[in-house]
C-alpha atoms as a PDB file:
ATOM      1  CA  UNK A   1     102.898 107.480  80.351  1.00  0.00           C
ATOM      2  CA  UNK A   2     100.227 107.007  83.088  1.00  0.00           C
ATOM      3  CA  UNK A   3     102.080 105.597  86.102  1.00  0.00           C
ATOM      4  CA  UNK A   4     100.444 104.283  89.506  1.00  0.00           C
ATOM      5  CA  UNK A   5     103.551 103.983  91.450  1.00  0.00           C
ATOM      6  CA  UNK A   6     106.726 105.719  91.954  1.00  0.00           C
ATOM      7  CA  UNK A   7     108.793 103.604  93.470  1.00  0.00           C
ATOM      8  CA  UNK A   8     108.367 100.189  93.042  1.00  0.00           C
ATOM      9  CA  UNK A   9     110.452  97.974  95.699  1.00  0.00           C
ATOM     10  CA  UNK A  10     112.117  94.858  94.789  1.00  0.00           C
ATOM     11  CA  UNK A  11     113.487  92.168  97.878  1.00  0.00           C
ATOM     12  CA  UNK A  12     114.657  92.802 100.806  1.00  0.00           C
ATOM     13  CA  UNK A  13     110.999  91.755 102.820  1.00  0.00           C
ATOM     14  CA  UNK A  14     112.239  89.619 106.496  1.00  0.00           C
ATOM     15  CA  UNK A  15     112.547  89.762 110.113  1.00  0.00           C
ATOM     16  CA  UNK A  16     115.121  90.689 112.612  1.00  0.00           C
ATOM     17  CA  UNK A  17     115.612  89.807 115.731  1.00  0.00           C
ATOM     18  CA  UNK A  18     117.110  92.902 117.687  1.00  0.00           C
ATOM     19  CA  UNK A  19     120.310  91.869 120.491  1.00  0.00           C
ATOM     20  CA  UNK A  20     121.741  94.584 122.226  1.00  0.00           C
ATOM     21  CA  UNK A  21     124.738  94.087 123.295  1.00  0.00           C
ATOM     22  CA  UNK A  22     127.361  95.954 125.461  1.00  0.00           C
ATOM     23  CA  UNK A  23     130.227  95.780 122.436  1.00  0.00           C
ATOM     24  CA  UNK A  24     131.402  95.387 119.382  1.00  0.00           C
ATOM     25  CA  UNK A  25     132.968  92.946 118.573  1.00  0.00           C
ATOM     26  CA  UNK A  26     131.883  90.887 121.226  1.00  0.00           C
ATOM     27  CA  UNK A  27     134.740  89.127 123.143  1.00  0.00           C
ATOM     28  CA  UNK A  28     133.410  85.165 123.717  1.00  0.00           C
ATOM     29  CA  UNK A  29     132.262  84.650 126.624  1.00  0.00           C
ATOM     30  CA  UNK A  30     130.010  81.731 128.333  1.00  0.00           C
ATOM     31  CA  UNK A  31     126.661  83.997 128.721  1.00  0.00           C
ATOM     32  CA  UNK A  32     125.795  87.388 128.770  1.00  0.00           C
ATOM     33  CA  UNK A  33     123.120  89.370 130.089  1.00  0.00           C
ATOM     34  CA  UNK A  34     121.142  91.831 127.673  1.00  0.00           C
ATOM     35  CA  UNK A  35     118.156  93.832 127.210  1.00  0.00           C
ATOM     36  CA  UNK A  36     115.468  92.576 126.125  1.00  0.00           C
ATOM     37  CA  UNK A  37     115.606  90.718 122.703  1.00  0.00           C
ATOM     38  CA  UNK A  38     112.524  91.564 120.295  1.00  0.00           C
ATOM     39  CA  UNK A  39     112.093  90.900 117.114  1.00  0.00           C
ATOM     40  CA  UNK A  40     110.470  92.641 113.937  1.00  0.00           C
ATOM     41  CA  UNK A  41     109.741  93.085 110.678  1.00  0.00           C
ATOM     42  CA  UNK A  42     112.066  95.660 108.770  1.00  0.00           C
ATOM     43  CA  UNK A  43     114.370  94.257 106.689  1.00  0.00           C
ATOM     44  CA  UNK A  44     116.251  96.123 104.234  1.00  0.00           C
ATOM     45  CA  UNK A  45     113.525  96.800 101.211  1.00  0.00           C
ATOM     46  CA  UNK A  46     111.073  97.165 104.274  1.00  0.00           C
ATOM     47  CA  UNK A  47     113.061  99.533 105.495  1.00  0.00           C
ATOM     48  CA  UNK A  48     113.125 101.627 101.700  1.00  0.00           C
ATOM     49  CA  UNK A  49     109.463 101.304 101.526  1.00  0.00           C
ATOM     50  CA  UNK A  50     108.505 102.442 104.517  1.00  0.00           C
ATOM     51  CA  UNK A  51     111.392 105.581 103.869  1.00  0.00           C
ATOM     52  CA  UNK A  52     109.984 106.240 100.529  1.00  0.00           C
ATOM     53  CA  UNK A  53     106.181 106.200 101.484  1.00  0.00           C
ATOM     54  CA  UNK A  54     106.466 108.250 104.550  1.00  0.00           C
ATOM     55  CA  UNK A  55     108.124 111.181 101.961  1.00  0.00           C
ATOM     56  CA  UNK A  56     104.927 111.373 100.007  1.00  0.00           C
ATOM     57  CA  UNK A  57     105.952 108.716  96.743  1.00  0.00           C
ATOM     58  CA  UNK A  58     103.561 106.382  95.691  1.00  0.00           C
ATOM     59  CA  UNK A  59     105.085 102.891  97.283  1.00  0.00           C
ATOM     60  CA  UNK A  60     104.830  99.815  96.413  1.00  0.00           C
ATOM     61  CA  UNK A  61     106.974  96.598  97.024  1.00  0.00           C
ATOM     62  CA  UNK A  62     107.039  92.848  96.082  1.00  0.00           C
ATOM     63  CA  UNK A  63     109.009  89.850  97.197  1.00  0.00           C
ATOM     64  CA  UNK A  64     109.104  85.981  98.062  1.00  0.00           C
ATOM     65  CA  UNK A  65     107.552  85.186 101.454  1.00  0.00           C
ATOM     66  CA  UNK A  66     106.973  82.499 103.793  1.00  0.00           C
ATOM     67  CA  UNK A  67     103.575  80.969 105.053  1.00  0.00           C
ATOM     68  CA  UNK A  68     105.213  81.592 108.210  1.00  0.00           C
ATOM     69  CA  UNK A  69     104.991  83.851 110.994  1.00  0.00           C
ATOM     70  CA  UNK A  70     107.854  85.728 110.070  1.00  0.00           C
ATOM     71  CA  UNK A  71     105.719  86.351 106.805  1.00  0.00           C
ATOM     72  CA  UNK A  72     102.569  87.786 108.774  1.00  0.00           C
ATOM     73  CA  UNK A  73     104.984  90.303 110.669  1.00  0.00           C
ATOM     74  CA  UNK A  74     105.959  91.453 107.145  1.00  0.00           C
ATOM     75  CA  UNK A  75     102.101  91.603 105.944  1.00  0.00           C
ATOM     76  CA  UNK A  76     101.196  93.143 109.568  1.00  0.00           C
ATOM     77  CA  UNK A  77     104.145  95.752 109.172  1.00  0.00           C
ATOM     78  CA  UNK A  78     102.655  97.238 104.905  1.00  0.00           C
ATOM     79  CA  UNK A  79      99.121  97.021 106.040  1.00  0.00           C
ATOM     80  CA  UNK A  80     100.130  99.649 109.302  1.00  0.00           C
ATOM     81  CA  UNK A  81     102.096 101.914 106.960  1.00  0.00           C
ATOM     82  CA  UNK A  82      99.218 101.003 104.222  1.00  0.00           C
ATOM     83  CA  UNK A  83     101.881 100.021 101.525  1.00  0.00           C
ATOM     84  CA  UNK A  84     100.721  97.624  98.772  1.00  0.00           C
ATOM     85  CA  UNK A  85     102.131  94.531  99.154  1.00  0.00           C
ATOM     86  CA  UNK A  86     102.740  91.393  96.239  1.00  0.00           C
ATOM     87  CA  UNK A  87     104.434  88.541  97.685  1.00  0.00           C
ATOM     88  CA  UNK A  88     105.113  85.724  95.813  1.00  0.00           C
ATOM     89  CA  UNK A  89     105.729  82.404  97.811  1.00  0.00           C
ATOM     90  CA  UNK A  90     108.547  81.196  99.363  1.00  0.00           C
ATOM     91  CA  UNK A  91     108.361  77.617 100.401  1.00  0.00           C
ATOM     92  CA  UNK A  92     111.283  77.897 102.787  1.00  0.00           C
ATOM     93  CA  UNK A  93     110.304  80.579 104.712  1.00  0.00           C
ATOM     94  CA  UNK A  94     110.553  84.273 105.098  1.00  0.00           C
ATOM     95  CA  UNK A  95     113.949  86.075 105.604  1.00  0.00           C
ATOM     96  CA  UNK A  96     114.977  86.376 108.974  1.00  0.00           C
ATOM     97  CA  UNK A  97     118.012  87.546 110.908  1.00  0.00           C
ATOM     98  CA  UNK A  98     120.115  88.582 114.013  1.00  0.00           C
ATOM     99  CA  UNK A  99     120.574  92.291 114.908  1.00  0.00           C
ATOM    100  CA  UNK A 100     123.866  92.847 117.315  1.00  0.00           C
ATOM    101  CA  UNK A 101     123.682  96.452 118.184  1.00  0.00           C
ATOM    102  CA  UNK A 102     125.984  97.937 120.888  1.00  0.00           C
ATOM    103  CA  UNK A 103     125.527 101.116 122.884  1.00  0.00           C
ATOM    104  CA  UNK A 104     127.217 103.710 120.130  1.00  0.00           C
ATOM    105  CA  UNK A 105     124.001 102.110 117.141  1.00  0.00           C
ATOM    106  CA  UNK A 106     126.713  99.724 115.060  1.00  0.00           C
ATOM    107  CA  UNK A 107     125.283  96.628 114.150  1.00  0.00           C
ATOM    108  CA  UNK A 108     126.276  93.845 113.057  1.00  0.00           C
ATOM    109  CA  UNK A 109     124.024  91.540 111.080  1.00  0.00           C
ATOM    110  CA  UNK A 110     123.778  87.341 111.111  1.00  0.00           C
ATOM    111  CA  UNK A 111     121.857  86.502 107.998  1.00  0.00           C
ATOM    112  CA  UNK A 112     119.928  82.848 107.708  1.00  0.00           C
ATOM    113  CA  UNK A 113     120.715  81.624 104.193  1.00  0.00           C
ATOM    114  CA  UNK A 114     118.859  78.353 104.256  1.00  0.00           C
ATOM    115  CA  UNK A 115     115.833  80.625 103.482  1.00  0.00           C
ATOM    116  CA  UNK A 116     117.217  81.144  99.961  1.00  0.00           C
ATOM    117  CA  UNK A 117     116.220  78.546  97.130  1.00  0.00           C
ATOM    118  CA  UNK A 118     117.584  78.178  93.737  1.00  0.00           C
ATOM    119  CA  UNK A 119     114.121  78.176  92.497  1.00  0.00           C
ATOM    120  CA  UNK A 120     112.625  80.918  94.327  1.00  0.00           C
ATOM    121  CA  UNK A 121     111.487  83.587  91.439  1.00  0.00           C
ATOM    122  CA  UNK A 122     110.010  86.395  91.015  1.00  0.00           C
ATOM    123  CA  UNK A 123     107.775  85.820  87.702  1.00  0.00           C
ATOM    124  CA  UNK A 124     109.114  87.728  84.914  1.00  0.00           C
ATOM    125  CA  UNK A 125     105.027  88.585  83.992  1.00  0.00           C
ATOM    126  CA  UNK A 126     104.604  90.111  87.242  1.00  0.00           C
ATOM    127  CA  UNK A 127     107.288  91.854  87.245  1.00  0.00           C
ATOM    128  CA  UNK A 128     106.683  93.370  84.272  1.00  0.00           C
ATOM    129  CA  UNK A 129     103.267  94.566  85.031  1.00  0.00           C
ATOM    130  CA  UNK A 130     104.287  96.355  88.031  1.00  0.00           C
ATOM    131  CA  UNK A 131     107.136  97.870  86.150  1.00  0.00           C
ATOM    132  CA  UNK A 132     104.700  99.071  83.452  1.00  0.00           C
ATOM    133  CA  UNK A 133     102.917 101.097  86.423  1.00  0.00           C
ATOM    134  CA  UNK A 134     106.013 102.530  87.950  1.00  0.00           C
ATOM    135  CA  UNK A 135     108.099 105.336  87.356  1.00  0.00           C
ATOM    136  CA  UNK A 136     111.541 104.232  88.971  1.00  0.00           C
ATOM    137  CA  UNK A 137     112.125 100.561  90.581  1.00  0.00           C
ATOM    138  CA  UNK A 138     114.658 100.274  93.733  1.00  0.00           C
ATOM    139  CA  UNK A 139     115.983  96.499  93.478  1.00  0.00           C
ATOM    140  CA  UNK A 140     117.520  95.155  96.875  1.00  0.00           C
ATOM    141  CA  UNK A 141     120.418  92.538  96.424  1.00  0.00           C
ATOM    142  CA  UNK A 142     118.337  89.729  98.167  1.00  0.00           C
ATOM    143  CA  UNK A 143     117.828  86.647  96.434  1.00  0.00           C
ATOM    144  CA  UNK A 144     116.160  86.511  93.612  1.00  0.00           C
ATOM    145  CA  UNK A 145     116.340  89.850  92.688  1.00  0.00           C
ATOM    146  CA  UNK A 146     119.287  89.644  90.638  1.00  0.00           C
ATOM    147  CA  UNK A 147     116.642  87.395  88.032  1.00  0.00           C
ATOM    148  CA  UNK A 148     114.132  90.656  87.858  1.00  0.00           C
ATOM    149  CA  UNK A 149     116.601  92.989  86.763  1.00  0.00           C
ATOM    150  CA  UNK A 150     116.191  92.063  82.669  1.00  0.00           C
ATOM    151  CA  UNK A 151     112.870  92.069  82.663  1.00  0.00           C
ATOM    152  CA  UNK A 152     112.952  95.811  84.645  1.00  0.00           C
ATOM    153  CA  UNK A 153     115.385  96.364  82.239  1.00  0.00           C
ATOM    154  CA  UNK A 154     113.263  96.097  79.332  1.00  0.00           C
ATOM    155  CA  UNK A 155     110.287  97.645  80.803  1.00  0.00           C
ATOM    156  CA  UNK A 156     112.126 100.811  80.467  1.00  0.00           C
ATOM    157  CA  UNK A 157     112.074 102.133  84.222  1.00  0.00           C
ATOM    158  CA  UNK A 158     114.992 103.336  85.760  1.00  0.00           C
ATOM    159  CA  UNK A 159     116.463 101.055  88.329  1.00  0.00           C
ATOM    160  CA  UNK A 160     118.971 101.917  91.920  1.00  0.00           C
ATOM    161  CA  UNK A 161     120.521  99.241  94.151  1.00  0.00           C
ATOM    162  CA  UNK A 162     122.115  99.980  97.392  1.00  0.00           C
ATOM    163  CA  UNK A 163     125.227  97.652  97.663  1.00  0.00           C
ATOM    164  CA  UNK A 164     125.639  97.536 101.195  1.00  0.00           C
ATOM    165  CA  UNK A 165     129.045  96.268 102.125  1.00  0.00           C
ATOM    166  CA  UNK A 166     130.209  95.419  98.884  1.00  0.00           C
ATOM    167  CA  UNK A 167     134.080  95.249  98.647  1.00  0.00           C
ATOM    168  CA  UNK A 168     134.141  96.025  94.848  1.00  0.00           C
ATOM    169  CA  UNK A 169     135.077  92.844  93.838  1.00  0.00           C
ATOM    170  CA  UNK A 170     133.003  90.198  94.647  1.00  0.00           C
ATOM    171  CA  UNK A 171     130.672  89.096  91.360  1.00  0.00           C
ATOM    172  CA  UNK A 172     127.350  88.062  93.609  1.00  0.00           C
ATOM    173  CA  UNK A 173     126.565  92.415  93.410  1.00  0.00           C
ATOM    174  CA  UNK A 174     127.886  92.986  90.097  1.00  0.00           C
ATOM    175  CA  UNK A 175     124.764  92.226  88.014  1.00  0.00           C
ATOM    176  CA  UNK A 176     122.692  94.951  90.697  1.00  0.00           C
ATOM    177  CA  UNK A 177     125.933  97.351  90.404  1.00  0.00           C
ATOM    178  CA  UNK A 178     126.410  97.623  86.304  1.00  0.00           C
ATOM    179  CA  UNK A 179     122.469  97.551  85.632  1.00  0.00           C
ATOM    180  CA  UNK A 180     121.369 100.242  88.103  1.00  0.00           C
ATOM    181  CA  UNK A 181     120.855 103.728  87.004  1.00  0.00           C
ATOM    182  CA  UNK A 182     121.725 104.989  90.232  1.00  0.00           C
ATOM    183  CA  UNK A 183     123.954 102.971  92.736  1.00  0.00           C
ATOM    184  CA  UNK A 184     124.513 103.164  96.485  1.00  0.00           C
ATOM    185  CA  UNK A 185     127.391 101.607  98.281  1.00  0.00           C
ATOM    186  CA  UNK A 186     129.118 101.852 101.600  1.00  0.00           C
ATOM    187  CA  UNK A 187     132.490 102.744 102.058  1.00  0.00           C
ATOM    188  CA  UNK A 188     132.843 100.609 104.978  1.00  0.00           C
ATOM    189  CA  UNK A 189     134.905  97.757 102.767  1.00  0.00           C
ATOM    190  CA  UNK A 190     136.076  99.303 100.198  1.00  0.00           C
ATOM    191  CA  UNK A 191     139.956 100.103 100.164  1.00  0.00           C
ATOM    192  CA  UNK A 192     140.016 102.861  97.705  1.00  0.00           C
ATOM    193  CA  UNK A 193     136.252 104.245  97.396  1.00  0.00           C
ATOM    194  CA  UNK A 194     136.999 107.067  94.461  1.00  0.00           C
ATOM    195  CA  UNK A 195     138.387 104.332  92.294  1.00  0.00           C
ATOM    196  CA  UNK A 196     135.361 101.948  93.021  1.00  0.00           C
ATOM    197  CA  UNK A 197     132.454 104.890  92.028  1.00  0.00           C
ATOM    198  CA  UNK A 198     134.397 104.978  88.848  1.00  0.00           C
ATOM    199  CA  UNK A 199     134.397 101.205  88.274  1.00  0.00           C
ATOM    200  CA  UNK A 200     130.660 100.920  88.486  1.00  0.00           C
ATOM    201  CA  UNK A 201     129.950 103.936  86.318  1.00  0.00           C
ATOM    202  CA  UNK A 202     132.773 103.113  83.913  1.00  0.00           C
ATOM    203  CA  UNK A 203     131.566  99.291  83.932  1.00  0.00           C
ATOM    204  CA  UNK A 204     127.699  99.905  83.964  1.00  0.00           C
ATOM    205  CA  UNK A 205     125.196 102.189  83.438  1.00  0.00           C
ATOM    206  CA  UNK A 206     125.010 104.441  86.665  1.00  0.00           C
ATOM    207  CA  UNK A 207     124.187 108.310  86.083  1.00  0.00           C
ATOM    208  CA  UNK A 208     125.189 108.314  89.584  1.00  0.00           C
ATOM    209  CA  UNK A 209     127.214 106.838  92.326  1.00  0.00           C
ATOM    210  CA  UNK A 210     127.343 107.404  95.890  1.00  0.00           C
ATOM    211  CA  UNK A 211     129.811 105.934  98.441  1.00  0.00           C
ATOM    212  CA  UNK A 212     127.685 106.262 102.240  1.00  0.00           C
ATOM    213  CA  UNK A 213     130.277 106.321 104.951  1.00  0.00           C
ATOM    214  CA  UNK A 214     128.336 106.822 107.854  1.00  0.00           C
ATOM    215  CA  UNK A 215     129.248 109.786 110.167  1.00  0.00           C
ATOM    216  CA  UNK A 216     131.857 111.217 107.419  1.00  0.00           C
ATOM    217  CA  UNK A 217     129.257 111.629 105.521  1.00  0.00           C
ATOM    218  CA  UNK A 218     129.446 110.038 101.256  1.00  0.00           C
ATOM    219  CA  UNK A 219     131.163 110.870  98.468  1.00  0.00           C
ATOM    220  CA  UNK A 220     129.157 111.799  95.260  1.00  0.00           C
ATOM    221  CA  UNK A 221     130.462 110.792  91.925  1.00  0.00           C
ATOM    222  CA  UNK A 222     127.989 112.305  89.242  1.00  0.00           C
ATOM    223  CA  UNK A 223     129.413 114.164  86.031  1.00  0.00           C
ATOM    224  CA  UNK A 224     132.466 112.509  86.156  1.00  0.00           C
ATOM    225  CA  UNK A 225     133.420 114.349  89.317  1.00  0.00           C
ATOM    226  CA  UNK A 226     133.418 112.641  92.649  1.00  0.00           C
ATOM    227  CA  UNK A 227     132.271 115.701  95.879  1.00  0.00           C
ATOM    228  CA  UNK A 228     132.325 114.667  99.292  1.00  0.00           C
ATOM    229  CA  UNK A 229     129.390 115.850 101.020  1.00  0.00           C
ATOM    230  CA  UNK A 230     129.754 115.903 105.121  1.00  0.00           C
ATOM    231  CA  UNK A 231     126.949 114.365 107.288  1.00  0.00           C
ATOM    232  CA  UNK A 232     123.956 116.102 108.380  1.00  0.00           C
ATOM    233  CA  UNK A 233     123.944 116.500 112.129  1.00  0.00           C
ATOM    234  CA  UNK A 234     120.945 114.647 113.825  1.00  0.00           C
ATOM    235  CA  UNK A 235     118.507 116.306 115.501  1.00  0.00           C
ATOM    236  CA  UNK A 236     118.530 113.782 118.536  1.00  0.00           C
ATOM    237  CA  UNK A 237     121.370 111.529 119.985  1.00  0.00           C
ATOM    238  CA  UNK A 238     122.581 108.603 117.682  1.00  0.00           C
ATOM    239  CA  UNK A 239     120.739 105.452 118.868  1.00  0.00           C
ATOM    240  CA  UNK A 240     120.721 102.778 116.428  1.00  0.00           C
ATOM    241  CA  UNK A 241     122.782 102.880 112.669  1.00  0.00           C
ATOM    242  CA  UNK A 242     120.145 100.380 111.542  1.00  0.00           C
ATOM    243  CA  UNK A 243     118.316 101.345 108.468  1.00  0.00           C
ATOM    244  CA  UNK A 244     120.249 104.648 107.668  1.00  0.00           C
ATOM    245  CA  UNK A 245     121.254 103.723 104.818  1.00  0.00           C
ATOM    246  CA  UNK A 246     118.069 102.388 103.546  1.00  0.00           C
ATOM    247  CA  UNK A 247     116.646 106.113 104.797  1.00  0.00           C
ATOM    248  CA  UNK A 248     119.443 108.068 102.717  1.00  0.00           C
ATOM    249  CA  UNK A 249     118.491 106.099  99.703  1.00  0.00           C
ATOM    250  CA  UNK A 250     114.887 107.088  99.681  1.00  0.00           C
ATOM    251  CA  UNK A 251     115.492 110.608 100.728  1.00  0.00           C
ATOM    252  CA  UNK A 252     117.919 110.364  97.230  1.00  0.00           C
ATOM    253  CA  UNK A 253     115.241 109.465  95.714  1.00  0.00           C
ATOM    254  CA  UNK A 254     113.050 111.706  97.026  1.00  0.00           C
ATOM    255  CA  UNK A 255     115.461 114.577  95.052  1.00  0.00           C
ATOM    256  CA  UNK A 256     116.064 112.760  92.433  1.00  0.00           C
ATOM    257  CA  UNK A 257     112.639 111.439  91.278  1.00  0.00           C
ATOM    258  CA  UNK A 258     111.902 115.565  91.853  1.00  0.00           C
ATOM    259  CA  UNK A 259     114.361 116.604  89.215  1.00  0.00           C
ATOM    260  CA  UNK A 260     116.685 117.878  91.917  1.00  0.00           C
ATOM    261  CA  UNK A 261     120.616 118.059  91.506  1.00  0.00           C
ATOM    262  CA  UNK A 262     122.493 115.055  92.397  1.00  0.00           C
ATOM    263  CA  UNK A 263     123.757 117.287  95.260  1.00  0.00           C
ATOM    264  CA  UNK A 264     120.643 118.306  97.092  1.00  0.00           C
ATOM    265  CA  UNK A 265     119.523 114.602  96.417  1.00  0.00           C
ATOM    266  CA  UNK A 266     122.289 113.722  98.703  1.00  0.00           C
ATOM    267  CA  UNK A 267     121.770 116.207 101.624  1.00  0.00           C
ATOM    268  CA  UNK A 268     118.088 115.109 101.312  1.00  0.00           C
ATOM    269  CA  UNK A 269     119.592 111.423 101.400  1.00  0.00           C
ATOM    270  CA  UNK A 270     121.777 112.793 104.614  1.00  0.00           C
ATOM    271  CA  UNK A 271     118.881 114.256 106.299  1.00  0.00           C
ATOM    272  CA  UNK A 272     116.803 110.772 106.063  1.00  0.00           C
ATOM    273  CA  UNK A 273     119.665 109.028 107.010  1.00  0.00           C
ATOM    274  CA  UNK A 274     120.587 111.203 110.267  1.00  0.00           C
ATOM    275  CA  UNK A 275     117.045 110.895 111.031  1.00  0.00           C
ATOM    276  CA  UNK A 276     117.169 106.920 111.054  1.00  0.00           C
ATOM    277  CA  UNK A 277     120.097 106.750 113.460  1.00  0.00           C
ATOM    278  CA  UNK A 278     117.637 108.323 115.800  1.00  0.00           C
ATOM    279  CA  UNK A 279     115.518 105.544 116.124  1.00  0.00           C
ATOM    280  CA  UNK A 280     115.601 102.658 118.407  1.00  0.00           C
ATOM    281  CA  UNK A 281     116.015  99.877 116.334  1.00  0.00           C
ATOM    282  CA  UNK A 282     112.762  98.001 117.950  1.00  0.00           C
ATOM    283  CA  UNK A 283     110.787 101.132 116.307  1.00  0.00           C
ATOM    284  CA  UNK A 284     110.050 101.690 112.862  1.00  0.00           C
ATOM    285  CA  UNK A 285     109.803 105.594 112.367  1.00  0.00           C
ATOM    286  CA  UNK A 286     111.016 107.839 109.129  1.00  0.00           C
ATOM    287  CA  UNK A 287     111.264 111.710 108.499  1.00  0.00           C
ATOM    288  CA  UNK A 288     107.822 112.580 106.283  1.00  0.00           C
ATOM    289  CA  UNK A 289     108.061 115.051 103.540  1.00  0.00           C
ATOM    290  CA  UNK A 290     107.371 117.941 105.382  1.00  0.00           C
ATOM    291  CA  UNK A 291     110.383 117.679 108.087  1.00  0.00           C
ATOM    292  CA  UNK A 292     112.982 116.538 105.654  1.00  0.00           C
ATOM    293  CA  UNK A 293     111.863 120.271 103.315  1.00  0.00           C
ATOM    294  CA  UNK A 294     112.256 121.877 106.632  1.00  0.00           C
ATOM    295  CA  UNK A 295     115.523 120.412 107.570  1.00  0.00           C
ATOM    296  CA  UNK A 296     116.567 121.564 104.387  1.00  0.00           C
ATOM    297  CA  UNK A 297     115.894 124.983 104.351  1.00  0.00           C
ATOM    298  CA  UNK A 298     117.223 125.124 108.020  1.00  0.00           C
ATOM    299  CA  UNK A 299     120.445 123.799 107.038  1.00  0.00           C
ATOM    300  CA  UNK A 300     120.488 126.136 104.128  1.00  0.00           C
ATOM    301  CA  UNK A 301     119.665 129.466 106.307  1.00  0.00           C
ATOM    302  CA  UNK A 302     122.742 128.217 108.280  1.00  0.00           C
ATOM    303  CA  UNK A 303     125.094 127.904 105.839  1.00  0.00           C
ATOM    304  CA  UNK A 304     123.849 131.081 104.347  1.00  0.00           C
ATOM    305  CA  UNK A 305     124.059 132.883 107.617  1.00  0.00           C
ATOM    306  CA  UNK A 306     127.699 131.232 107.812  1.00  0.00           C
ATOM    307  CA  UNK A 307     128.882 132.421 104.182  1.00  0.00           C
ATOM    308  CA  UNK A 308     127.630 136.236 104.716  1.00  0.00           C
ATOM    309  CA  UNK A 309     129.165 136.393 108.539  1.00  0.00           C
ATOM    310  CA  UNK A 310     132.886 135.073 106.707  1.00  0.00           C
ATOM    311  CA  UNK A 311     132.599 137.928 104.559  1.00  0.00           C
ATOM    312  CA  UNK A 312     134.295 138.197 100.920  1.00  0.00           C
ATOM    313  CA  UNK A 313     137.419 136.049 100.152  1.00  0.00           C
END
């Protein structure tokens, strides 16, 4: 089959506006004085398709948007990074929301939900026809992507979700988590993450799992095994956690959509990811093809260099 597009983004198109803040969580107080407060487009399936493009896939994304100005920093943001955008309109406005971030990169995120509208869709048709065009279709758990997934389903693609904070048992991520053919997650919530990996695969259709926890690293389950794989040291200091997970799911992707093991998917997911803490929030910036390879084989020559200098067992 012909295809036009290898990653085809689903949701996940809004604005945030960036706070920085000197900690988390913030103790109340009357006022307090910050940096200055911008505000940009970047939102979570921004965030993938800008990740995914920059590593050399064919990118493109679709969502509901606003005739707002929130929208035309969305439309602004794909027609710099020259990713094809289909928007579908959203007569209550583009997604917006409130970035805390304090000095060590956490964030915390305030999401507006009077954006979402029970009759917001993306058409089935459309959907479809993109699908038809793509090799592999990365569906963010915005509203209403949970309504695309059958007719992605059918189209034969495979499908990946990144959960976020999921806690394994709330049901409003359970029709992304048992429909995806590969699933992300953080650990973050999750009281025991081994036994959740399982649940998805065991529950849905997932060739693979993985559980990002941040600076420990993720834990792998593919095979019916479950590997812990540490974190990739950045190459600069940690600025901003914002979009690293939406970086170590295209760098995934990157290996996986390659034919790469579900392991060196994941250090090319860690590399992305350690990349994105790197990067002031206020910036949108990604490692390209060519750096994440050459992280790689750096990291590789070291371990190498490490095994030979141990000596036998």
């Amino acid at each position: 089959m012909t295809t036009e597009i290898d990653v085809l983004v689903l949701g996940g198109a809004g604005v945030d506006t960036i706070v920085h803040v000197p900690q988390l969580p913030l103790p109340y107080a009357d006022c307090y004085m910050v940096p200055a407060i911008e505000r940009r487009a970047a939102q979570s399936g921004d965030f993938v398709a800008l990740a995914v493009s920059a590593l050399g896939l064919r990118t493109h994304h679709i969502d509901v948007l606003g005739d707002d100005h929130e929208g035309e920093l969305v439309r602004a943001l794909h027609r710099e990074w020259d990713i094809p955008l289909t928007e579908v309109p959203a007569p209550a406005g583009t997604k917006r929301a409130v970035n805390l971030v304090d000095p060590q990169g956490r964030r915390l995120s305030l999401y507006d939900d009077s954006r979402k509208r029970d009759e917001d869709r993306l058409p089935d048709e459309l959907v479809r026809a993109l699908a038809a065009k793509s090799r592999h279709a990365h569906v963010s758990i915005t509203h209403p992507c949970a309504e695309a997934i059958p007719a992605l389903r059918e189209s034969g693609v495979t499908i990946s979700t990144d959960l976020h904070n999921w806690d394994g048992v709330g049901s409003f991520q359970e029709p992304f988590a048992y429909q995806a053919d590969v699933v992300f997650v953080s650990t973050t919530a999750l009281a025991k993450p081994e036994e959740t990996l399982r649940q998805i695969a065991e529950r849905g259709r997932a060739q693979v799992v993985v559980g990002t926890a941040g600076a420990d690293g993720c834990y792998l389950l593919a095979d019916g095994t479950v590997t812990h794989v540490p974190a990739v040291p950045p190459t600069a200091p940690v600025v901003d956690s914002n979009g690293a997970g939406d970086a170590f799911a295209a760098g995934f992707l990157l290996g996986w959509l390659s034919g790469e093991t579900p392991l060196r998917s994941a250090l090319y997911g860690s590399i992305a990811g350690a990349f994105a803490c790197t990067v002031p929030a206020t910036r949108t910036d990604c490692v390209d093809r060519a750096g994440l390879l050459a992280r790689a084989a750096e990291l590789e020559a070291e371990l190498g260099a490490a095994a030979a200098s141990a000596g036998p067992a």
